[in-house]
N, C-alpha and C. Protein backbone atom coordinates (compact mmCIF):
# COMPACT_ATOMS: atom_id res chain seq x y z
N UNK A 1 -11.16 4.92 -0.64
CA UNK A 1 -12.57 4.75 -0.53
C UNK A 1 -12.99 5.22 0.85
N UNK A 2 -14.12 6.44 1.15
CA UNK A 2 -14.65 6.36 2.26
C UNK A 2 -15.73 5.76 2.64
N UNK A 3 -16.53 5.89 3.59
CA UNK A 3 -17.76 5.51 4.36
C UNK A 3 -18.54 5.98 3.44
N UNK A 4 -20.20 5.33 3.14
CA UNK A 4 -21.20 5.92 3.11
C UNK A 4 -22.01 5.84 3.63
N UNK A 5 -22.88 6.86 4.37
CA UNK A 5 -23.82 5.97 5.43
C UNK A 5 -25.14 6.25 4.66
N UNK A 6 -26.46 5.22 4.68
CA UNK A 6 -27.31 5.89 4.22
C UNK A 6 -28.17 5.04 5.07
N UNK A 7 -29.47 5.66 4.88
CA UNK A 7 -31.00 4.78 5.47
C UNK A 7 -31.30 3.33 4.64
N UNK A 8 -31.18 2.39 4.66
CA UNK A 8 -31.30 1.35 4.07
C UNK A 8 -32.13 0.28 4.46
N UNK A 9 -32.99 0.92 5.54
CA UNK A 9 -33.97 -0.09 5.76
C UNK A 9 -35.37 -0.30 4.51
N UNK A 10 -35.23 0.25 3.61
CA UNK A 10 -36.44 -0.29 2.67
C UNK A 10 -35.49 -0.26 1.03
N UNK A 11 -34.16 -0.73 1.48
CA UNK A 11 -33.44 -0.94 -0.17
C UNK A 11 -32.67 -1.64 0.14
N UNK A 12 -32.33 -2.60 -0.81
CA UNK A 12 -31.59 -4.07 -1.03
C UNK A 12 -30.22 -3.79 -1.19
N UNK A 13 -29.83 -2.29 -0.58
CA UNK A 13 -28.66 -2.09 -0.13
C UNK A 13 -28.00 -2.72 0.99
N UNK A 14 -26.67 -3.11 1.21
CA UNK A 14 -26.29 -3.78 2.35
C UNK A 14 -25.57 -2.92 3.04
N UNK A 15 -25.49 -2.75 4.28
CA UNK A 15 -24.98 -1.71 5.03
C UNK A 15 -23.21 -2.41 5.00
N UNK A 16 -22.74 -1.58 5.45
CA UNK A 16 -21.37 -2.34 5.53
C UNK A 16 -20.65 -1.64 6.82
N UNK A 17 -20.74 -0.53 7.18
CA UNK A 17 -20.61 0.12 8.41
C UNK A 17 -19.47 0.88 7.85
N UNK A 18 -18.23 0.67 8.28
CA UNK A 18 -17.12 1.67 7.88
C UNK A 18 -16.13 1.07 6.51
N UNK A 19 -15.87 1.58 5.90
CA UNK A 19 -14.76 1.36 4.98
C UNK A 19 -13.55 2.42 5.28
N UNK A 20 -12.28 1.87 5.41
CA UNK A 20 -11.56 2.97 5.80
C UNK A 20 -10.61 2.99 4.58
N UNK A 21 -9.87 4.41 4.80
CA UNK A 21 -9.32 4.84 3.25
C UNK A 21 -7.93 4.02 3.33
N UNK A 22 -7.25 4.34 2.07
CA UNK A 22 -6.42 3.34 2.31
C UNK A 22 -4.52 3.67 3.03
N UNK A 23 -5.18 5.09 3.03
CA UNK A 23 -3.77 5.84 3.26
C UNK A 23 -4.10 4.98 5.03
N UNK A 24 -5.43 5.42 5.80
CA UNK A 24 -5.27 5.08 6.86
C UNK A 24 -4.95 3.79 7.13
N UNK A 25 -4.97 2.24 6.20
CA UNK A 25 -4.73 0.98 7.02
C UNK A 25 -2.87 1.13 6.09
N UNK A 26 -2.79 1.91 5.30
CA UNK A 26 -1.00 2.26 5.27
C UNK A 26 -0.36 2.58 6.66
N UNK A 27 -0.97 3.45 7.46
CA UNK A 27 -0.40 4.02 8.33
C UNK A 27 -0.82 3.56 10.01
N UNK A 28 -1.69 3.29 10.02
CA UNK A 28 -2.18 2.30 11.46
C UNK A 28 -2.05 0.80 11.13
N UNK A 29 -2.39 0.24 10.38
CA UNK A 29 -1.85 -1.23 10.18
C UNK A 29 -0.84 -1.62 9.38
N UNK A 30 0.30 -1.36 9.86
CA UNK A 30 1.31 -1.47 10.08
C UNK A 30 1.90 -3.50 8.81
N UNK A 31 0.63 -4.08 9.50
CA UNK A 31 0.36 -5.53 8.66
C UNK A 31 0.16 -5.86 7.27
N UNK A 32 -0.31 -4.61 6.85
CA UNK A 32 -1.10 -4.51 5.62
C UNK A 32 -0.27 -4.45 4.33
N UNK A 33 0.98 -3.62 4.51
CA UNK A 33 2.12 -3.79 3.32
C UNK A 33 3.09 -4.05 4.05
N UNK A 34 3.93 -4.92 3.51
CA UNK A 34 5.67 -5.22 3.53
C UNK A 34 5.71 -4.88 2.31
N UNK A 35 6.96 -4.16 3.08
CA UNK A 35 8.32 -3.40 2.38
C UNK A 35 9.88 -4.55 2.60
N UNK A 36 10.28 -4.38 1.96
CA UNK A 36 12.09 -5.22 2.40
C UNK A 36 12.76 -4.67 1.20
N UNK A 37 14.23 -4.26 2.01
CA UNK A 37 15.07 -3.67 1.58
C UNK A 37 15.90 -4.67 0.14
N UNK A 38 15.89 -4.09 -0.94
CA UNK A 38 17.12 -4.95 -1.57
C UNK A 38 17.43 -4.46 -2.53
N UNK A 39 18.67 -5.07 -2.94
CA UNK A 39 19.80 -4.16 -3.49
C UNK A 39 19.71 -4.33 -4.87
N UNK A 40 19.64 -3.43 -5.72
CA UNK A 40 19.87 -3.19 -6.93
C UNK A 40 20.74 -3.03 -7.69
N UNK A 41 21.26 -3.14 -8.33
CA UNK A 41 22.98 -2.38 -8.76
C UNK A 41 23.43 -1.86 -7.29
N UNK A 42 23.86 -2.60 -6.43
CA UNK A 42 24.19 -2.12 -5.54
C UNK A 42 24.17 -0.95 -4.67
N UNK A 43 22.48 -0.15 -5.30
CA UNK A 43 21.81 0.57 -4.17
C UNK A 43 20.50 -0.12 -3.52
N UNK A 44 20.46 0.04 -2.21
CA UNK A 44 19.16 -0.90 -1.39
C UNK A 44 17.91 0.29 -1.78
N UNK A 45 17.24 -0.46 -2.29
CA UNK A 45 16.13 0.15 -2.63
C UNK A 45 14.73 -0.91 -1.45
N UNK A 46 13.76 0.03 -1.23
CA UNK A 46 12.62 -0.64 -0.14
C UNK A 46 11.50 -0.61 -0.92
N UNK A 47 11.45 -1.96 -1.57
CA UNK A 47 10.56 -2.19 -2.59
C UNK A 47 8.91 -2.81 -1.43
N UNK A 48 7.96 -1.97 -2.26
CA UNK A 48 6.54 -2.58 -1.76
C UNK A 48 6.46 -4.12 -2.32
N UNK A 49 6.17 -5.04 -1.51
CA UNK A 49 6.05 -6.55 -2.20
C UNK A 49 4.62 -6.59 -2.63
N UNK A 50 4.34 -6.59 -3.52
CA UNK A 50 3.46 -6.88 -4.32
C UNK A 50 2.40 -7.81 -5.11
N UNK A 51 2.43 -9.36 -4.13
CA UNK A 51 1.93 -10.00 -5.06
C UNK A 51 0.97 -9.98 -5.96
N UNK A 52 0.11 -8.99 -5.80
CA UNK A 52 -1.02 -8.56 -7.12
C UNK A 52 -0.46 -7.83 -8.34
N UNK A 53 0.73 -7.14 -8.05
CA UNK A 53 1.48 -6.86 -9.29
C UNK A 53 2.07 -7.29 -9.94
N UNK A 54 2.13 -7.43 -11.17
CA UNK A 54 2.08 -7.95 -12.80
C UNK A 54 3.58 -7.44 -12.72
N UNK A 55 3.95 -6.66 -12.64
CA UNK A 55 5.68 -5.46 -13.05
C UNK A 55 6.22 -5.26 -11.96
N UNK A 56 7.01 -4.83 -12.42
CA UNK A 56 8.11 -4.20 -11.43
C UNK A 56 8.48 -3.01 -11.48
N UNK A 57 8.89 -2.04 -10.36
CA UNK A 57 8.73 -0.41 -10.69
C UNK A 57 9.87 0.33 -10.04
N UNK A 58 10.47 1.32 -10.49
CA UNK A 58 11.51 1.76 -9.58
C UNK A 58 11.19 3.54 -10.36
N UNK A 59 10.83 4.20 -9.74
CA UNK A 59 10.51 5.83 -9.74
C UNK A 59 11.50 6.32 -10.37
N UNK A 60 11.72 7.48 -11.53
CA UNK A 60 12.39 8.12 -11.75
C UNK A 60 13.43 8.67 -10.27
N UNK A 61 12.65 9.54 -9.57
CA UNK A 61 13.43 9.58 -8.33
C UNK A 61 14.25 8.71 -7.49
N UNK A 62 13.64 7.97 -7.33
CA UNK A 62 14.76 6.66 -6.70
C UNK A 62 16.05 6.56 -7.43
N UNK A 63 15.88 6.03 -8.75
CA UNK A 63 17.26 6.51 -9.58
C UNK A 63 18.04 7.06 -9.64
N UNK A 64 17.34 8.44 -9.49
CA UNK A 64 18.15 10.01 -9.47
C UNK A 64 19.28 9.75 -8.77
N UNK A 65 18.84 8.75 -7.10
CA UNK A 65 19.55 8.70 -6.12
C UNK A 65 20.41 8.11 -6.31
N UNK A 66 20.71 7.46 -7.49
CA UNK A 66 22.26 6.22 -7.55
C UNK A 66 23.55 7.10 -8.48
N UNK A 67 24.44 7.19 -8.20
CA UNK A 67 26.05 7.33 -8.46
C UNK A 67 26.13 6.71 -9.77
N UNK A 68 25.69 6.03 -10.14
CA UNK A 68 25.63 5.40 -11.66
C UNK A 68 24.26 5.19 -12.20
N UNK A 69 23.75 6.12 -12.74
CA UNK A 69 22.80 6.13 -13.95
C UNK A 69 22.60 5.03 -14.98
N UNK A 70 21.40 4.09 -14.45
CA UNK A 70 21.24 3.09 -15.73
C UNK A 70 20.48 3.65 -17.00
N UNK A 71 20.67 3.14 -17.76
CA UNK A 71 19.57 3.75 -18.99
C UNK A 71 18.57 3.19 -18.59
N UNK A 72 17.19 3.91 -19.31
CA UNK A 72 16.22 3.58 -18.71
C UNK A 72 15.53 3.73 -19.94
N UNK A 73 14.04 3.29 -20.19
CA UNK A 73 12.67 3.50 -21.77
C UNK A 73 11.85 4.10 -20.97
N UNK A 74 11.86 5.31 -21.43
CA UNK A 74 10.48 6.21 -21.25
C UNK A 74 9.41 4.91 -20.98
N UNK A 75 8.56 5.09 -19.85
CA UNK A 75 7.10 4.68 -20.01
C UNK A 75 5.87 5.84 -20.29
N UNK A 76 4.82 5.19 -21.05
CA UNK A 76 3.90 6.08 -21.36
C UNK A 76 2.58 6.32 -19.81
N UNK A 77 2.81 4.79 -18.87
CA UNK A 77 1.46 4.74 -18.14
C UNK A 77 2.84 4.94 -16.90
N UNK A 78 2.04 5.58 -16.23
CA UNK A 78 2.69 5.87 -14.68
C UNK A 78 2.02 4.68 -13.91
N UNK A 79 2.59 3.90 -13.22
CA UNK A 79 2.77 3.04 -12.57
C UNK A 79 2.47 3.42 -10.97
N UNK A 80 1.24 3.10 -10.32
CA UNK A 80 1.18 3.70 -8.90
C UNK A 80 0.87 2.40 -8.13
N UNK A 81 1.12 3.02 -6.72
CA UNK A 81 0.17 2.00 -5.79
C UNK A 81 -0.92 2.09 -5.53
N UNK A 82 -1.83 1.70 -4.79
CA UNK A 82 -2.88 1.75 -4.73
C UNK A 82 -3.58 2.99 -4.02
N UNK A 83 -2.46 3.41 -3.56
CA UNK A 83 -2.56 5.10 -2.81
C UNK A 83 -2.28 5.71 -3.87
N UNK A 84 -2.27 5.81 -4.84
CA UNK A 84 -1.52 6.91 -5.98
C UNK A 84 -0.50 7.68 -5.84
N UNK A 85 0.58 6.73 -5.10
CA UNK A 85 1.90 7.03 -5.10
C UNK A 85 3.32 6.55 -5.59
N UNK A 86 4.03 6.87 -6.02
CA UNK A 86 4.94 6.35 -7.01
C UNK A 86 5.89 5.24 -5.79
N UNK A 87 5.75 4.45 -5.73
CA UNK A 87 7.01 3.74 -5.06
C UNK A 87 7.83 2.32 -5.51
N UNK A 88 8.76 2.34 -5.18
CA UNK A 88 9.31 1.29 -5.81
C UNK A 88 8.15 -0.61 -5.68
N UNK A 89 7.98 -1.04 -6.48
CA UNK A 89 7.39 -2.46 -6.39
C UNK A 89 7.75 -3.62 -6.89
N UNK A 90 7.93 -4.62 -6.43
CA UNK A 90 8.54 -5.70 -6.62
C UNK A 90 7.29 -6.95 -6.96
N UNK A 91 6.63 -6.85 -7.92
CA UNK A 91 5.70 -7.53 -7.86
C UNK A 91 5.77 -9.03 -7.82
N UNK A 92 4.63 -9.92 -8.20
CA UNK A 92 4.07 -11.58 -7.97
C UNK A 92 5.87 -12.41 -8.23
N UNK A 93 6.03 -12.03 -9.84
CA UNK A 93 7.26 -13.22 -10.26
C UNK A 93 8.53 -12.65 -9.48
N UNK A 94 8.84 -11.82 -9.52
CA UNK A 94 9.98 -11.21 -8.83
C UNK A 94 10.43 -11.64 -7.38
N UNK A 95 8.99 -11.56 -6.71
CA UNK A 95 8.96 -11.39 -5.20
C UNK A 95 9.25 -13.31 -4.82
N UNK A 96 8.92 -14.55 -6.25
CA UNK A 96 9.29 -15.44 -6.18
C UNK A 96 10.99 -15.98 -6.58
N UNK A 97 10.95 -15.53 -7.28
CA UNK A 97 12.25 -15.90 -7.65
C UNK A 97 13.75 -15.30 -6.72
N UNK A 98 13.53 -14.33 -5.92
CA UNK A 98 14.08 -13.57 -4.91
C UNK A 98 13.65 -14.40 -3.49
N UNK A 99 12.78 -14.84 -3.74
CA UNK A 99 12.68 -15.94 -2.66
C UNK A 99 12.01 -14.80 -1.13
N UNK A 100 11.64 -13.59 -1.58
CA UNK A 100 10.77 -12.84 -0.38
C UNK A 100 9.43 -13.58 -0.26
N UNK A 101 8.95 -14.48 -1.05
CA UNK A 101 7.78 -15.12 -0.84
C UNK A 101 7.48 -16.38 -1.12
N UNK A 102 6.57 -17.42 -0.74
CA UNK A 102 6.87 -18.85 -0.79
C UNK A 102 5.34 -19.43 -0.80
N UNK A 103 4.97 -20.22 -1.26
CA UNK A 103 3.31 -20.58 -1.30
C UNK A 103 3.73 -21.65 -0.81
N UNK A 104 2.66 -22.02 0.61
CA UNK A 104 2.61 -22.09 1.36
C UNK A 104 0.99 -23.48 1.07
N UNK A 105 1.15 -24.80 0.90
CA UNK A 105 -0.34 -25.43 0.67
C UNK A 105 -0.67 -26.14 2.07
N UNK A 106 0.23 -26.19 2.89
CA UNK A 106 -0.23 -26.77 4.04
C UNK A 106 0.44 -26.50 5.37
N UNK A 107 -0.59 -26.37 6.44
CA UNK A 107 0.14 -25.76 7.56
C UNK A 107 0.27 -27.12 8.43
N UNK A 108 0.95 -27.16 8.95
CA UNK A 108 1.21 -28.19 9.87
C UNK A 108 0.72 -27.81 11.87
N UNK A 109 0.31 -28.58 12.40
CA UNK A 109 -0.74 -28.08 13.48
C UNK A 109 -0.14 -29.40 14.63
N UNK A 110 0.91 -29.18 15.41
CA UNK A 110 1.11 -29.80 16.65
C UNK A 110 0.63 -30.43 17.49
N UNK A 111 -0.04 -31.79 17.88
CA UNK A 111 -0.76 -32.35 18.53
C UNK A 111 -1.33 -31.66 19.84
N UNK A 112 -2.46 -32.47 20.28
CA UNK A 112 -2.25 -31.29 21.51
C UNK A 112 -1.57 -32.35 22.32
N UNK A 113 -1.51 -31.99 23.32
CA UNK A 113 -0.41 -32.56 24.44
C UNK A 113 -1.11 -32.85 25.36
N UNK A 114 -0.73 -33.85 25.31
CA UNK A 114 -2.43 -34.81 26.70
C UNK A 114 -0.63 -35.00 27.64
N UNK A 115 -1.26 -35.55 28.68
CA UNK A 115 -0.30 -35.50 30.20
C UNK A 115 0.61 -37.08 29.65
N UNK A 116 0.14 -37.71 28.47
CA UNK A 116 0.59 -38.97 28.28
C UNK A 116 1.98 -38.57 27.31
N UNK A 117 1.39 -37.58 26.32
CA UNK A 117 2.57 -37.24 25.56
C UNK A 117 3.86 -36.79 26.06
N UNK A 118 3.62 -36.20 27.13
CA UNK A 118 4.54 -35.38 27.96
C UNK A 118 5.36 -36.16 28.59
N UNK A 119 5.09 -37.52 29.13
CA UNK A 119 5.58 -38.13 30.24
C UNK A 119 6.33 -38.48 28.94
N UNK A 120 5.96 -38.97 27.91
CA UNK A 120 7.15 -39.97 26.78
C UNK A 120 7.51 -38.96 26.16
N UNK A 121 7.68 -38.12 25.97
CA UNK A 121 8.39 -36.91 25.58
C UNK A 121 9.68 -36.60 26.19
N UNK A 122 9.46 -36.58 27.62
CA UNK A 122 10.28 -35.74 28.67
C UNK A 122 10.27 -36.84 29.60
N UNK A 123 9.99 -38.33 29.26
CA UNK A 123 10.52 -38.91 30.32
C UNK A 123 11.63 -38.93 31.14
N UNK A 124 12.93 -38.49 30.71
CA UNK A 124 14.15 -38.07 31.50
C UNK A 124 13.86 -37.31 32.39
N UNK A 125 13.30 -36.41 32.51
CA UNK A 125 12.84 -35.37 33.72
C UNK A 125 11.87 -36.17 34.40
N UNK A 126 10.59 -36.85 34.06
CA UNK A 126 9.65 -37.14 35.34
C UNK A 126 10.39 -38.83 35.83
N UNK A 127 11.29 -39.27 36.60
CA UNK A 127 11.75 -39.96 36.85
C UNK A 127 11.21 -40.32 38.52
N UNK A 128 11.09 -41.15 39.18
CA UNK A 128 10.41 -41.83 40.63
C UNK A 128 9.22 -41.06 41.36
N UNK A 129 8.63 -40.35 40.00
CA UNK A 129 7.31 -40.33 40.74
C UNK A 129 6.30 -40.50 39.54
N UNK A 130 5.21 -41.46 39.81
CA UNK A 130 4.84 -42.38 38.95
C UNK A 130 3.41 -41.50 38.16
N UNK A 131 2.91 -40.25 39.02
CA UNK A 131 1.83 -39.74 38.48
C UNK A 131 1.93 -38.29 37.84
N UNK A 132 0.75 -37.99 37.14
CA UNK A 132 1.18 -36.34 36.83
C UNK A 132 -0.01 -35.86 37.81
N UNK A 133 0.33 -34.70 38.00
CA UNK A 133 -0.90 -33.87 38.73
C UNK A 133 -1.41 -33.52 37.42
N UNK A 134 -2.70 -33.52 37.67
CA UNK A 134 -3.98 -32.57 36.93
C UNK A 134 -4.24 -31.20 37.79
N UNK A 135 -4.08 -30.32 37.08
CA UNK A 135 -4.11 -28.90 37.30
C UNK A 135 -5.47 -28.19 36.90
């Protein structure tokens, strides 16, 4: 998807400013897909993790690359990413049961640390002097 820019001050259009394509947040955000290596019939294949994907995918080519040929069923729909490129994917159930992914319902958040916590924390260290400095 690119940018569109248009005049939108008298249409109930909403500006949105940039949309960037997707090859570019593939290749500058670096954040945006995980990949992790794992082994298949004992070739490591670098499957895209997928949790929006339904299947699982491994390219004619990738195959090619293994010493032992599994049989395989013709598919009729080619299977892409969201770049329209063939790569291996490890989608939603897979990526659970392999244990690359874990849902996650609560984060846990560390008190903050007042000068009181510290002293009963680490009382072994502040030993014959009775105050803390405030900094």
């Amino acid at each position: 998807m690119n940018a569109i820019e248009e005049n939108c001050e008298n249409s109930e259009t909403i500006y949105i400013g940039e949309l960037k394509s997707v090859s570019e947040l593939d290749s500058k955000e670096t954040n945006c897909v995980w990949y992790e290596k794992i082994y298949v019939n004992k070739n490591p294949v670098m499957f895209k993790l997928d949790t929006g994907s339904q299947v699982n995918v491994i390219p004619k080519s990738e195959l090619l690359k293994w010493e032992e040929k599994p049989a395989v069923r013709k598919c009729r729909t080619a299977v892409l990413d969201y770049s329209d490129n063939r790569v291996p994917i490890l989608g939603l159930e897979a990526c659970r049961e392999l244990g690359q992914i874990q849902r996650l319902n609560m984060i846990y958040k560390s008190p903050i640390e007042t000068p009181e916590l510290i002293l009963k924390e680490f009382a072994d260290v502040f030993t014959g002097k009775e105050d803390l400095i405030e900094l």
